[in-house]
N, C-alpha and C. Protein backbone atom coordinates (compact mmCIF):
# COMPACT_ATOMS: atom_id res chain seq x y z
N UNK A 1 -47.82 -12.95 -16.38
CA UNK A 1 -48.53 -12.89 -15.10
C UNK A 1 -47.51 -12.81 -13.98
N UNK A 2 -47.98 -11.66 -12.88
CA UNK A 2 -46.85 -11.64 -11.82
C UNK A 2 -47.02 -12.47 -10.79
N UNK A 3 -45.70 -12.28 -9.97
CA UNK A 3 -45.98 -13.24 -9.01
C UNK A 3 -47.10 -12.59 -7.69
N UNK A 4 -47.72 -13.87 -7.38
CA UNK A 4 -48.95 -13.59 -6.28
C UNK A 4 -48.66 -12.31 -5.48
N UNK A 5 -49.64 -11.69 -4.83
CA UNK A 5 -49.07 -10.83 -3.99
C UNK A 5 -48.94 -11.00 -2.42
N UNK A 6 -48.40 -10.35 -1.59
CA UNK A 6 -48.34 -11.21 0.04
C UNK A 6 -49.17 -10.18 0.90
N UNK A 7 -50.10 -10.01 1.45
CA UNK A 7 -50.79 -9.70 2.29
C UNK A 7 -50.24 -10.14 3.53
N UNK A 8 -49.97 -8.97 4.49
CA UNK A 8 -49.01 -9.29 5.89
C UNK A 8 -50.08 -8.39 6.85
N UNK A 9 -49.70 -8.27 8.16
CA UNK A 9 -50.70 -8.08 9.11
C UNK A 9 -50.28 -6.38 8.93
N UNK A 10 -49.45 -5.71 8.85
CA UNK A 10 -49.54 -4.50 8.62
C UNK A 10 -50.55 -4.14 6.91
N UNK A 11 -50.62 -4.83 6.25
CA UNK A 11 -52.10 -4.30 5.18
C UNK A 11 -53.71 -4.82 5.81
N UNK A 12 -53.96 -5.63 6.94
CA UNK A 12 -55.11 -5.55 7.68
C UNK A 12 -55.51 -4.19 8.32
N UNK A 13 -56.59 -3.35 7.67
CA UNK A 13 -57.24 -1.97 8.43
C UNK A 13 -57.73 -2.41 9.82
N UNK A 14 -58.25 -1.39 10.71
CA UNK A 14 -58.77 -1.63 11.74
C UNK A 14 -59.99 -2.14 11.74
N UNK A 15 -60.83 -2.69 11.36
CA UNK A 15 -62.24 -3.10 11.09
C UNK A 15 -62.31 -2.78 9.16
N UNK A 16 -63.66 -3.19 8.99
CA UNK A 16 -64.12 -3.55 8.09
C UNK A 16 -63.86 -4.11 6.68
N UNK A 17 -63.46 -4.12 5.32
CA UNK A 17 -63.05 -5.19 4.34
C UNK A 17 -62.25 -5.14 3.59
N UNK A 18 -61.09 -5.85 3.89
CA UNK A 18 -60.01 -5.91 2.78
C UNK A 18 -60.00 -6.80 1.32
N UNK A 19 -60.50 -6.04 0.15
CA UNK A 19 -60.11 -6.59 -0.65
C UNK A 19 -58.93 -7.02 -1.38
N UNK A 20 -58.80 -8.18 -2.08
CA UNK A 20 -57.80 -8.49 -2.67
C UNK A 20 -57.77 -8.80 -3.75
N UNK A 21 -56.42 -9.57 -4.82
CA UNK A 21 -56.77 -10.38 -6.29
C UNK A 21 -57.29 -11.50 -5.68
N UNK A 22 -57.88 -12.01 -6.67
CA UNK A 22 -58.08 -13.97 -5.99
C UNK A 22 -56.55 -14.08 -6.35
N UNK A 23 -55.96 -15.17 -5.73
CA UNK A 23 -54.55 -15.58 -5.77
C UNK A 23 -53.67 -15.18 -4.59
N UNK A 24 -54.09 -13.96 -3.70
CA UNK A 24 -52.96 -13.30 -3.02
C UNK A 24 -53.07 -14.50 -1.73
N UNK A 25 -51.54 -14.38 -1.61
CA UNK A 25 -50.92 -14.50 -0.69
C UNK A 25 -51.35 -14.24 0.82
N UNK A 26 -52.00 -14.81 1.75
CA UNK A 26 -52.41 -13.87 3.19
C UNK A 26 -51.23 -14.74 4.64
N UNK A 27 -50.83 -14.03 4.59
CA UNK A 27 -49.89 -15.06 5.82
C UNK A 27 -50.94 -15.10 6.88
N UNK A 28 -50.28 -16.19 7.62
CA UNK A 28 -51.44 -16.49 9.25
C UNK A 28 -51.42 -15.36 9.88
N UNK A 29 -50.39 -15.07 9.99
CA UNK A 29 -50.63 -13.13 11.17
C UNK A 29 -51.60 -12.12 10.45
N UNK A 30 -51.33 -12.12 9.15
CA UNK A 30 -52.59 -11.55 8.62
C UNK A 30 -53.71 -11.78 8.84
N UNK A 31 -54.24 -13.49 8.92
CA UNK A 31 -55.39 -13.69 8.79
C UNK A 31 -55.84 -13.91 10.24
N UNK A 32 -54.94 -13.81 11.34
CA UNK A 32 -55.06 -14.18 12.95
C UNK A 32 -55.53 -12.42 13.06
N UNK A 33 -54.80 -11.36 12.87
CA UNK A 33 -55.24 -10.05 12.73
C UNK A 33 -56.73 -9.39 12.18
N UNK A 34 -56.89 -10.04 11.23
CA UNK A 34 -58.26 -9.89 10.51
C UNK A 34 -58.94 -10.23 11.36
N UNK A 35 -58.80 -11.72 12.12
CA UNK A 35 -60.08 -12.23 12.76
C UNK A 35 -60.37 -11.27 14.28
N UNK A 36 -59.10 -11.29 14.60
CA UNK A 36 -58.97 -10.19 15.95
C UNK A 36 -59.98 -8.99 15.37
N UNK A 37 -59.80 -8.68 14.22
CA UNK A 37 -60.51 -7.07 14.35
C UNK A 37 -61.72 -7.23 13.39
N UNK A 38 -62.09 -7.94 13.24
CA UNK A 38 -63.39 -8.40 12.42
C UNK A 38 -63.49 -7.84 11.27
N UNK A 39 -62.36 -7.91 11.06
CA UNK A 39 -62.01 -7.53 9.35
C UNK A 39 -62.40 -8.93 8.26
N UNK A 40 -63.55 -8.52 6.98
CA UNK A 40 -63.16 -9.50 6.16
C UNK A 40 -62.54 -9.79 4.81
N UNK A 41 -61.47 -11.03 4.71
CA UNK A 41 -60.72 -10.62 3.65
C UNK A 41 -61.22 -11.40 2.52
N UNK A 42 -61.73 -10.86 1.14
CA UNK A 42 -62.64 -10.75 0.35
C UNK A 42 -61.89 -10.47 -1.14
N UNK A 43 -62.09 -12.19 -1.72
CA UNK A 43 -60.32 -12.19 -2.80
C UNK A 43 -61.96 -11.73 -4.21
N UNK A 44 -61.32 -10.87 -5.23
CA UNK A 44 -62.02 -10.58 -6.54
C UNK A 44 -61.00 -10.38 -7.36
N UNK A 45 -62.00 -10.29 -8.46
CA UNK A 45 -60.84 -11.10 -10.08
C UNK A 45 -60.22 -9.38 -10.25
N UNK A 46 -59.42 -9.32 -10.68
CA UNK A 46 -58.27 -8.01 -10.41
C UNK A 46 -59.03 -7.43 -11.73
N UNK A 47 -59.65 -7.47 -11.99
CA UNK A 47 -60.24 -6.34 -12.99
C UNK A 47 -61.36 -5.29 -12.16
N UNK A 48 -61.90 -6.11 -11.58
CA UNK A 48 -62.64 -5.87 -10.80
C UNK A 48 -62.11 -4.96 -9.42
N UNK A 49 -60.54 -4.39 -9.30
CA UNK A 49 -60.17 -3.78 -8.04
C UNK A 49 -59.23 -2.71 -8.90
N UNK A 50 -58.77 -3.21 -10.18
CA UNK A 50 -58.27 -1.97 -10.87
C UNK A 50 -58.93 -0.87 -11.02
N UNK A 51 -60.33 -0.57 -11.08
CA UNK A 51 -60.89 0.93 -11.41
C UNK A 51 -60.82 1.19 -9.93
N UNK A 52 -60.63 1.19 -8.64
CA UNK A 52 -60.53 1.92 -7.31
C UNK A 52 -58.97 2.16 -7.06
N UNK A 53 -58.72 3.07 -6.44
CA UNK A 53 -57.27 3.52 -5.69
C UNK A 53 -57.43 2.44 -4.72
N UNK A 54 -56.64 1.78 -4.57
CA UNK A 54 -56.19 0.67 -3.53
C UNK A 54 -56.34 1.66 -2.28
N UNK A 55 -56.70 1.03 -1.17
CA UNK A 55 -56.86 1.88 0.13
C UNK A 55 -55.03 2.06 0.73
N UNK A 56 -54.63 1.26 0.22
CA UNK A 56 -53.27 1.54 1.02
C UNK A 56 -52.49 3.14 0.53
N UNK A 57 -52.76 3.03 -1.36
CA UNK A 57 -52.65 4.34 -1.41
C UNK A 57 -53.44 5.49 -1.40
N UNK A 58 -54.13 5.20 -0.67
CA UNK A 58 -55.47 6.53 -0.20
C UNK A 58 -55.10 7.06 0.99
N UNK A 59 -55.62 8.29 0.96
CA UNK A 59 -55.43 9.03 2.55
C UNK A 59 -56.64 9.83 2.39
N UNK A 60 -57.28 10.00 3.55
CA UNK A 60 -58.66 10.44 4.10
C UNK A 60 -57.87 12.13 4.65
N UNK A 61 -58.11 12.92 3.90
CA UNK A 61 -58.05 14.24 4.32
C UNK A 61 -58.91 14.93 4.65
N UNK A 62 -59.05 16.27 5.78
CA UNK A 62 -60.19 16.68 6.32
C UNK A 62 -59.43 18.23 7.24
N UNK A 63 -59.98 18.93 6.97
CA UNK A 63 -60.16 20.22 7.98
C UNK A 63 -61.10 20.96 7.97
N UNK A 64 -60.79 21.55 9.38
CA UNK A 64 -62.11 22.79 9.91
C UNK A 64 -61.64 24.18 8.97
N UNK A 65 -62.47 25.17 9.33
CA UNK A 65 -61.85 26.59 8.93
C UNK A 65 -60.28 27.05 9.00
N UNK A 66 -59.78 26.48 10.41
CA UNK A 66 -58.89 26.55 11.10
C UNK A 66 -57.20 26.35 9.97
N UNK A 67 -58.01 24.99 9.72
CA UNK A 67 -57.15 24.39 8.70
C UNK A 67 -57.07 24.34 7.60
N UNK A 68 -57.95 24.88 7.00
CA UNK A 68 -58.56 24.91 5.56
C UNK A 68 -57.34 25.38 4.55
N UNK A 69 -56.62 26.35 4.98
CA UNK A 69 -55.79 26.75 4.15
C UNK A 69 -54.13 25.60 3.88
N UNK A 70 -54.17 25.04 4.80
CA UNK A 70 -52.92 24.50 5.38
C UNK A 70 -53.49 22.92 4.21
N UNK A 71 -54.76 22.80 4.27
CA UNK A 71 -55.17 21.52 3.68
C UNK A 71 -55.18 21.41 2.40
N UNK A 72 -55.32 22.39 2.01
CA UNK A 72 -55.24 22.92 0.32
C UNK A 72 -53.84 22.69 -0.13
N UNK A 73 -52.92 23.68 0.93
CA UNK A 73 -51.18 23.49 0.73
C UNK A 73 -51.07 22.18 0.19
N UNK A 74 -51.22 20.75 1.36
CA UNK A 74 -51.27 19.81 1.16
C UNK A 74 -51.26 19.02 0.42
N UNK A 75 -52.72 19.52 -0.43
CA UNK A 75 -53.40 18.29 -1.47
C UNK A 75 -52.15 18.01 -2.44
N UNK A 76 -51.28 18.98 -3.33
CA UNK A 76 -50.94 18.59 -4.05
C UNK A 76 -49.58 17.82 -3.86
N UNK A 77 -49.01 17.94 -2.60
CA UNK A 77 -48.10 17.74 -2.56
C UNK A 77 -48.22 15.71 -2.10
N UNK A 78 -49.33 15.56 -1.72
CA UNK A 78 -49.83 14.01 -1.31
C UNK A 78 -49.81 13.58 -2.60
N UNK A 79 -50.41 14.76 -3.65
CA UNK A 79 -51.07 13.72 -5.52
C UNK A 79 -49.15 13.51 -5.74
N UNK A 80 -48.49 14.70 -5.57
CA UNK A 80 -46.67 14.10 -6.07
C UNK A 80 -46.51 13.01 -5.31
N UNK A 81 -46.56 12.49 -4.28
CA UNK A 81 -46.45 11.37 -3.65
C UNK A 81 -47.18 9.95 -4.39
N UNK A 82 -48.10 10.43 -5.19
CA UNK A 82 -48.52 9.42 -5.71
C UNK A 82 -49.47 8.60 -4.96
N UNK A 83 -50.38 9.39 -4.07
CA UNK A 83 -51.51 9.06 -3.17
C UNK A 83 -52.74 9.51 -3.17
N UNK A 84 -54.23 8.89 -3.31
CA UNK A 84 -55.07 9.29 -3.81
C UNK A 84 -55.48 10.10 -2.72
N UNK A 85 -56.30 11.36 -2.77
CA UNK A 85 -56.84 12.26 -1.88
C UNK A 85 -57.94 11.58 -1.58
N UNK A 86 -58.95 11.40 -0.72
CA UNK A 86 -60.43 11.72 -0.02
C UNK A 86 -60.54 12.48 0.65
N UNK A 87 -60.89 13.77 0.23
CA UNK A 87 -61.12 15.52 0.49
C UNK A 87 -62.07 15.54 1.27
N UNK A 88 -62.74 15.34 2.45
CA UNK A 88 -63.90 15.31 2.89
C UNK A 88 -64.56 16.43 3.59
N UNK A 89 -63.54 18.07 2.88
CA UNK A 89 -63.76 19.34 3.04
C UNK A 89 -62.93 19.79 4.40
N UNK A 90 -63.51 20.92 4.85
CA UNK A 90 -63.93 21.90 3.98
C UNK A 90 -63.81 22.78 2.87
N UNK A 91 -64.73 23.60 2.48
CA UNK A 91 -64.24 23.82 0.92
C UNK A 91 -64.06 25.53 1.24
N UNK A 92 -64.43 26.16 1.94
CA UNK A 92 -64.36 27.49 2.72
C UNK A 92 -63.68 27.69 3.49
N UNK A 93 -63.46 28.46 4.36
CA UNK A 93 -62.68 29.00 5.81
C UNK A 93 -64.36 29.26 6.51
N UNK A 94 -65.65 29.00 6.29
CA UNK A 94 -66.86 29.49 6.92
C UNK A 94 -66.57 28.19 8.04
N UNK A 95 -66.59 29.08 9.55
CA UNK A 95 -66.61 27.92 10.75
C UNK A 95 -67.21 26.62 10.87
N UNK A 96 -66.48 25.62 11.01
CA UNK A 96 -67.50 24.75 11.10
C UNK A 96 -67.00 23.47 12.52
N UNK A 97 -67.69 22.70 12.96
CA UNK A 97 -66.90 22.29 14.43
C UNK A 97 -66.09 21.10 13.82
N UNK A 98 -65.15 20.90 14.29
CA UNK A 98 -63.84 20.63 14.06
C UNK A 98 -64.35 18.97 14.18
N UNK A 99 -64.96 18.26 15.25
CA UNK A 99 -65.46 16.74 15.82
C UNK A 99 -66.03 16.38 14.33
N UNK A 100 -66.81 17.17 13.84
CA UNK A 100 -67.37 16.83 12.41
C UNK A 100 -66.52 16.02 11.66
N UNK A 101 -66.04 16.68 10.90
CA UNK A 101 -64.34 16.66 10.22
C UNK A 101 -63.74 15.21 10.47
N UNK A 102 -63.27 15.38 11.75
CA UNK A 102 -62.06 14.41 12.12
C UNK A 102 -62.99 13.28 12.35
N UNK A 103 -64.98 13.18 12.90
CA UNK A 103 -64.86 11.90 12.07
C UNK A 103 -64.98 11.22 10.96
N UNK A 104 -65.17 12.34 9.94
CA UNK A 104 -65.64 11.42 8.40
C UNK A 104 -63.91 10.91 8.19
N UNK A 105 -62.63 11.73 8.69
CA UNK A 105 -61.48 11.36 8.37
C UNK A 105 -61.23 10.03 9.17
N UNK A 106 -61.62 9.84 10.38
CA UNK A 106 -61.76 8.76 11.07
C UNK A 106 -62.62 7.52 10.30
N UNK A 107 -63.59 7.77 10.45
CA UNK A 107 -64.13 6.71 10.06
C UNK A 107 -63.85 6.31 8.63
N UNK A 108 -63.34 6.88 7.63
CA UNK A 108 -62.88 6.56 6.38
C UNK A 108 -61.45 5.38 6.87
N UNK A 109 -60.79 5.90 7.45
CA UNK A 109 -59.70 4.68 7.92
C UNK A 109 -60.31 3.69 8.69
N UNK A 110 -60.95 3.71 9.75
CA UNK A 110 -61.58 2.89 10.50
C UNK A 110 -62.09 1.20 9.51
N UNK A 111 -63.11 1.95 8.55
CA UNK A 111 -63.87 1.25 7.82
C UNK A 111 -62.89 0.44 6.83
N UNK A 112 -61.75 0.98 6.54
CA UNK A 112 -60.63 0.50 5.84
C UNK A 112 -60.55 1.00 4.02
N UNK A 113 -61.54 2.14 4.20
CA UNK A 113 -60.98 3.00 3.19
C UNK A 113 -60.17 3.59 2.56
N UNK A 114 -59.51 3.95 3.39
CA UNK A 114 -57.95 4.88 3.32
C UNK A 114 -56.94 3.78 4.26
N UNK A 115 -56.49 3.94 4.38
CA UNK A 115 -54.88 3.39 5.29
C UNK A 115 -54.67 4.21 5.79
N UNK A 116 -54.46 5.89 5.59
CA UNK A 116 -53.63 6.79 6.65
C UNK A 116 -54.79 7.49 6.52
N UNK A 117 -55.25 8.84 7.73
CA UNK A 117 -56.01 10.16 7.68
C UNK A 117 -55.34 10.84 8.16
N UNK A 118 -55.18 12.34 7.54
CA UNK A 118 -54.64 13.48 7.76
C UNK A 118 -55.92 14.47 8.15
N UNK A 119 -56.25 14.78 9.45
CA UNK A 119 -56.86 16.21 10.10
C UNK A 119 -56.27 17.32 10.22
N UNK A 120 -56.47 18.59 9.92
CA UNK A 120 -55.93 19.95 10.18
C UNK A 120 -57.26 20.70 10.75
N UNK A 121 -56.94 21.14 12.52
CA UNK A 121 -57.62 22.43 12.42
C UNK A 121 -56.49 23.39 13.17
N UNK A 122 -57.18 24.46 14.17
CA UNK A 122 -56.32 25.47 14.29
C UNK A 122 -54.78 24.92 15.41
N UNK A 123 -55.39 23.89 16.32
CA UNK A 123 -54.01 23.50 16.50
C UNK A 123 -53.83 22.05 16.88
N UNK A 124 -55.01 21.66 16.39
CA UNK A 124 -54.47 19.56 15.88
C UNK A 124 -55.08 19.29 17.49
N UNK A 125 -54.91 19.93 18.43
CA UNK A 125 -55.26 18.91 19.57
C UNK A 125 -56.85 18.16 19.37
N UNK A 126 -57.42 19.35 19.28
CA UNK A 126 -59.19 18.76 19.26
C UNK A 126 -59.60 17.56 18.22
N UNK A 127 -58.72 17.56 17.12
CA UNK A 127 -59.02 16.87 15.98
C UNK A 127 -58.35 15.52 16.85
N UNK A 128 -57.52 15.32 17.09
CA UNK A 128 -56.78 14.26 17.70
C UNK A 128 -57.64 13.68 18.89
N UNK A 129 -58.42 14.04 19.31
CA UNK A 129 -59.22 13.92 20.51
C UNK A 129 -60.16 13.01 19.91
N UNK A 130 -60.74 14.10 19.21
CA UNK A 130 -62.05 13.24 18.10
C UNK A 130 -61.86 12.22 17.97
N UNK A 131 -60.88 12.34 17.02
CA UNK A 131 -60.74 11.08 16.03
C UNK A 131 -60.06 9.73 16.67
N UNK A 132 -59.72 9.52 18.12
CA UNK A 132 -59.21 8.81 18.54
C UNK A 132 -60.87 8.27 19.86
N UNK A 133 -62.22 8.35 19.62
CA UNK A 133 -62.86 8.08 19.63
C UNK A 133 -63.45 6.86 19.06
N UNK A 134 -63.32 7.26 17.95
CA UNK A 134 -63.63 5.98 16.31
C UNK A 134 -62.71 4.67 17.06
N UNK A 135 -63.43 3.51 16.90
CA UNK A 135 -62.95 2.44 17.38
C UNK A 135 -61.76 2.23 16.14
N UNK A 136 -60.76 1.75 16.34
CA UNK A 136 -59.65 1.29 15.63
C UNK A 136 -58.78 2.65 15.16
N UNK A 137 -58.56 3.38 15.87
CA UNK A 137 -58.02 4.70 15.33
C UNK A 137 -57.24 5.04 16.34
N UNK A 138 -56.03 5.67 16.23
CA UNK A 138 -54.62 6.22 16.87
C UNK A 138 -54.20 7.32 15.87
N UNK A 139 -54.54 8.46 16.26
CA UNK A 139 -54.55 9.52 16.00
C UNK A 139 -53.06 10.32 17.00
N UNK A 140 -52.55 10.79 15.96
CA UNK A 140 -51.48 11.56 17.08
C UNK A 140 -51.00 12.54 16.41
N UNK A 141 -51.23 13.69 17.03
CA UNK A 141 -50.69 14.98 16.81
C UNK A 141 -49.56 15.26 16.53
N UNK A 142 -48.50 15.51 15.61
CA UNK A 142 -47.01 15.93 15.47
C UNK A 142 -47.02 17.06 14.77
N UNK A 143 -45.64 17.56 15.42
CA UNK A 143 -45.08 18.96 15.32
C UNK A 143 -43.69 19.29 14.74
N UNK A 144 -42.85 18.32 14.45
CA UNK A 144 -41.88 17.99 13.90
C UNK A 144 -41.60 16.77 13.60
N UNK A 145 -40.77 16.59 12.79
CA UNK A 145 -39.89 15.03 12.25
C UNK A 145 -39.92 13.86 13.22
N UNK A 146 -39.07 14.20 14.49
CA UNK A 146 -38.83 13.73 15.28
C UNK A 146 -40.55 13.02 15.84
N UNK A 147 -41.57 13.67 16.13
CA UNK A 147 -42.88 13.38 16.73
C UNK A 147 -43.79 12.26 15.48
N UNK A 148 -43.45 13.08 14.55
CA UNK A 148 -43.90 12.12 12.75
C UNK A 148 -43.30 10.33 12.98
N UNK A 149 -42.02 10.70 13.41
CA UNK A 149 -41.44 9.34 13.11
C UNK A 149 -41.57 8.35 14.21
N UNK A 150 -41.61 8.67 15.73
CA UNK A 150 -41.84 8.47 16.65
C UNK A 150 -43.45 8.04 16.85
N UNK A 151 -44.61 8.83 16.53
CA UNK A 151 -45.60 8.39 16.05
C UNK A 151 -46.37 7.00 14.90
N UNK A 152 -45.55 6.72 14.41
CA UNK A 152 -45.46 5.37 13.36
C UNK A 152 -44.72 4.49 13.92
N UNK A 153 -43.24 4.48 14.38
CA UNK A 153 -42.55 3.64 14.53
C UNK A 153 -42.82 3.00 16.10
N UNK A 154 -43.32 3.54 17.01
CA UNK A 154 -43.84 3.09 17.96
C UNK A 154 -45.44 3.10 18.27
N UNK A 155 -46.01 3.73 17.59
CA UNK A 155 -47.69 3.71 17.83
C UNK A 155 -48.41 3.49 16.91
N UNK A 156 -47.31 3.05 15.70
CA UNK A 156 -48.80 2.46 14.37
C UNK A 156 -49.59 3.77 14.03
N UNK A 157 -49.76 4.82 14.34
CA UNK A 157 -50.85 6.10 14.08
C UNK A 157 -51.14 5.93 13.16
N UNK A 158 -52.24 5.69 12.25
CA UNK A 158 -52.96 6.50 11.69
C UNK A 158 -54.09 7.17 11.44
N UNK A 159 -53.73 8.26 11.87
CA UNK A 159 -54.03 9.56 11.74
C UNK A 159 -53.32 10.53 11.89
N UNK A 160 -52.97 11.13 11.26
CA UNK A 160 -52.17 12.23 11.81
C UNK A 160 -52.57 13.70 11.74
N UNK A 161 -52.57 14.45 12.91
CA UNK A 161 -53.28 15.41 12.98
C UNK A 161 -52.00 16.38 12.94
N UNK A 162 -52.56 17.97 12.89
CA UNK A 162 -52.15 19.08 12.59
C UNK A 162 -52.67 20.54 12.92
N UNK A 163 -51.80 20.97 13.52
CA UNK A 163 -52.20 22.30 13.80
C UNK A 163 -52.17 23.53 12.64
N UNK A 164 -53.27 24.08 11.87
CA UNK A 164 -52.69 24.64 10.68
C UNK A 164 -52.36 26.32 11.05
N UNK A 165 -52.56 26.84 12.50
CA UNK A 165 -52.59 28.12 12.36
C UNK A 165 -50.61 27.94 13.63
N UNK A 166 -50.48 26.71 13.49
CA UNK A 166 -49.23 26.70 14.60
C UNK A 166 -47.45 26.29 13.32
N UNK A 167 -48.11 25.45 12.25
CA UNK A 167 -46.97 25.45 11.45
C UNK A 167 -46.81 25.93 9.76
N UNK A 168 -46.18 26.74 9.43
CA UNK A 168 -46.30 26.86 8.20
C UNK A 168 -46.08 25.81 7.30
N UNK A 169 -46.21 26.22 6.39
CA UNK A 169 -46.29 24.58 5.06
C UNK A 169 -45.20 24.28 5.13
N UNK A 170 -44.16 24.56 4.71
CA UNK A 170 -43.33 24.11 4.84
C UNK A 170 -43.12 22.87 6.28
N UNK A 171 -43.28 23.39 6.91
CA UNK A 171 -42.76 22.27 8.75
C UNK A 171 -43.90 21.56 8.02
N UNK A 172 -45.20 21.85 7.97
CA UNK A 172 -46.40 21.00 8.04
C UNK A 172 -45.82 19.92 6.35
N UNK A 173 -45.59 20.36 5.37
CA UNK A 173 -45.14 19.32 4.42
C UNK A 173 -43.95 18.26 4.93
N UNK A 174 -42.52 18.74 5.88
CA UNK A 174 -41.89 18.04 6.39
C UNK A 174 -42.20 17.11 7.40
N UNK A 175 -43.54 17.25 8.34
CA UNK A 175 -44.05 16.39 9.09
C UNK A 175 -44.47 15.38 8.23
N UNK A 176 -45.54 15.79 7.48
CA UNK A 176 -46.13 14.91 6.69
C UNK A 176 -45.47 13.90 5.90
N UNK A 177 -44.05 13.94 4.89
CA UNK A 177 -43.10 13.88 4.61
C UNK A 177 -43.19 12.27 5.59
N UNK A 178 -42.20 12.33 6.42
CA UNK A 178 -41.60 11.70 7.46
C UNK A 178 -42.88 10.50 7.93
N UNK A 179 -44.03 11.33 8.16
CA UNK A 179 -44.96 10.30 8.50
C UNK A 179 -45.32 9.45 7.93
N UNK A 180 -45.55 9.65 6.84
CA UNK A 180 -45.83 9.02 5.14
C UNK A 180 -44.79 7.99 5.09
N UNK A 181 -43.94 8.35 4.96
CA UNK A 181 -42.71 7.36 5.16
C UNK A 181 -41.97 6.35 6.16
N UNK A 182 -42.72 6.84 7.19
CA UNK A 182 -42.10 5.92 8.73
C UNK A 182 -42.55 4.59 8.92
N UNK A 183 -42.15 3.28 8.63
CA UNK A 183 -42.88 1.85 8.91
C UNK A 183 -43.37 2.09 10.39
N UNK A 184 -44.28 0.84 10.60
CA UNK A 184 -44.31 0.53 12.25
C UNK A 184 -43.51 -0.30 12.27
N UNK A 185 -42.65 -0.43 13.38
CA UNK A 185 -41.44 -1.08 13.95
C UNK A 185 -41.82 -2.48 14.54
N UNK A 186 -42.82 -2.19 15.03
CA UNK A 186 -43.41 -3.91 15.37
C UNK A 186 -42.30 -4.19 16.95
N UNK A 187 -42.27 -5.39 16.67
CA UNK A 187 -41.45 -5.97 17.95
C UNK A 187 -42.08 -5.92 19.13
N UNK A 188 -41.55 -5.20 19.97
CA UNK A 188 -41.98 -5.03 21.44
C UNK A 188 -43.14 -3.89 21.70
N UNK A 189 -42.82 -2.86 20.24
CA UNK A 189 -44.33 -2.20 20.33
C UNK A 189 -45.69 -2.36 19.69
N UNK A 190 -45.49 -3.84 18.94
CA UNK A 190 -46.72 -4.56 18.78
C UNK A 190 -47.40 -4.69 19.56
N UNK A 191 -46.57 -5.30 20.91
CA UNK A 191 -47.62 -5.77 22.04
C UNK A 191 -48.23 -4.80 23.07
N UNK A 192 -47.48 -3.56 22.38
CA UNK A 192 -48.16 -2.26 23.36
C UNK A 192 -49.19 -1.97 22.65
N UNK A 193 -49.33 -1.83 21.57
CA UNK A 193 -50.85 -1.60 20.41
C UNK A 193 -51.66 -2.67 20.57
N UNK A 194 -51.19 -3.88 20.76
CA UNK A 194 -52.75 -5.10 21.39
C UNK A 194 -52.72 -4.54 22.68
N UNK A 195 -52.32 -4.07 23.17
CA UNK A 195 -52.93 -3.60 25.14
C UNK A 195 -53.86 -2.17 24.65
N UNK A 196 -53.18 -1.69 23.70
CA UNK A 196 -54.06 0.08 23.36
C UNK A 196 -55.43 -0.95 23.06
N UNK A 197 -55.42 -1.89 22.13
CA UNK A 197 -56.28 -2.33 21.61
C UNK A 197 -57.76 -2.94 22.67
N UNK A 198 -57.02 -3.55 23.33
CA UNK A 198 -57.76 -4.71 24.75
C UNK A 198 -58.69 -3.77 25.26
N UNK A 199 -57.78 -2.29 25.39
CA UNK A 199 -58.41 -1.29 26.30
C UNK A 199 -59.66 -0.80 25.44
N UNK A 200 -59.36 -0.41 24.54
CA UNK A 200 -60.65 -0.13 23.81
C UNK A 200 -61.79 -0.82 23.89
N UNK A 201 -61.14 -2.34 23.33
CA UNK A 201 -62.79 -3.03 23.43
C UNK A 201 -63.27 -3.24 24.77
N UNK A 202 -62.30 -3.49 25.45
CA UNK A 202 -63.25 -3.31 27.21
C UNK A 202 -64.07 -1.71 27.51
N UNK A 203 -63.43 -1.17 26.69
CA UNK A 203 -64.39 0.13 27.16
C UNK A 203 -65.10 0.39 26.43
N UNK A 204 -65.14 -0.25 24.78
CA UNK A 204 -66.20 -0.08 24.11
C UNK A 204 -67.32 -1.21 24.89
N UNK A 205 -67.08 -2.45 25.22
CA UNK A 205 -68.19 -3.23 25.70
C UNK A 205 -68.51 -2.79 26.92
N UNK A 206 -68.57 -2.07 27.57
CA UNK A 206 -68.97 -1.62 28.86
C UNK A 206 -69.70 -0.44 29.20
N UNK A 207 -69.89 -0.09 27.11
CA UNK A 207 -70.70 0.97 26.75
C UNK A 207 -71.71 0.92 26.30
N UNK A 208 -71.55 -0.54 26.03
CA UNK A 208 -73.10 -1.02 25.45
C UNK A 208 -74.39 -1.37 26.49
């Protein structure tokens, strides 16, 4: 039997339920985080979490027509990574509006399905728009390495959007690449993501 596992405030999703083994480990920032975002953490006997892809290695994938081809590129190169897909289409290049899309990719992270979402349409802005709607979501558009890494290490993103008719696979696998890989840095830009955060719920409650 291994040792327990540690649940830290970077494996808390933005809202809804983190499962765990019974046994794990939750530090207080974890569980001070959870309560902040009304996340609940919900321990089951590890047989019981082995038949699902753990959400941390899941990614919520999604494009319009725009992107469709660029998303396909993709898929396989996420399964070599050793990350489960949620394909949530399209399965054509037949038009379809882009807000659609970016929120089933949204709300799949939101809910704490996935850990990261990847959007592609024709040039990532609109999808990024969308999807940064969905309460608990930071969506950010990158175009190179530099924007990938900069995007995680100071803004926590996930989502990461894409323009598929602006980079070929290649740039678009090297973004992805980098993003996949970039920690959040925490520190001093923790406390800029609880102010992104503050702002939200004041403007979500002022909508009700």
């Amino acid at each position: 039997m291994g040792a327990p596992r540690v649940v830290t405030e970077r494996d808390v999703p933005p809202s809804g339920e983190l499962r765990v083994p019974v046994g794990t480990i939750v530090t207080p920032a974890a569980r001070d985080a959870a309560q902040s975002r009304g996340v609940q953490i919900v321990e089951a006997p590890e047989g019981e979490l082995a038949s699902a892809t753990p959400p941390e290695r899941t990614v919520a994938l999604g494009a319009d027509h725009g992107g469709y081809r660029l998303k396909e590129a993709l898929k396989p190169i996420l399964a070599e990574l050793g990350l489960e897909v949620r394909d949530v289409g399209v399965s054509e290049e037949t038009p379809v509006d882009y807000p659609d899309i970016a929120g089933q990719v949204a709300e799949l992270v939101a809910h704490g399905q996935a850990a990261r979402g990847i959007i592609i349409d024709g040039a990532g802005i609109g999808s990024a728009i969308a999807a940064n709607k969905v309460p608990g979501i930071r969506a950010a558009l990158c175009y190179d390495r530099a924007s990938a890494r900069n995007s995680r290490e100071h803004n926590d993103a996930n989502v990461l959007t894409l323009g598929g008719r602006l980079l070929t696979v290649s740039q678009a696998e090297e973004v992805v690449r980098t993003w996949l890989a970039t920690p959040f840095a925490g520190g001093r830009h923790l406390t800029r993501i609880r102010k992104i955060s503050a702002l939200e719920q004041r403007y979500s409650r002022s909508a009700r």
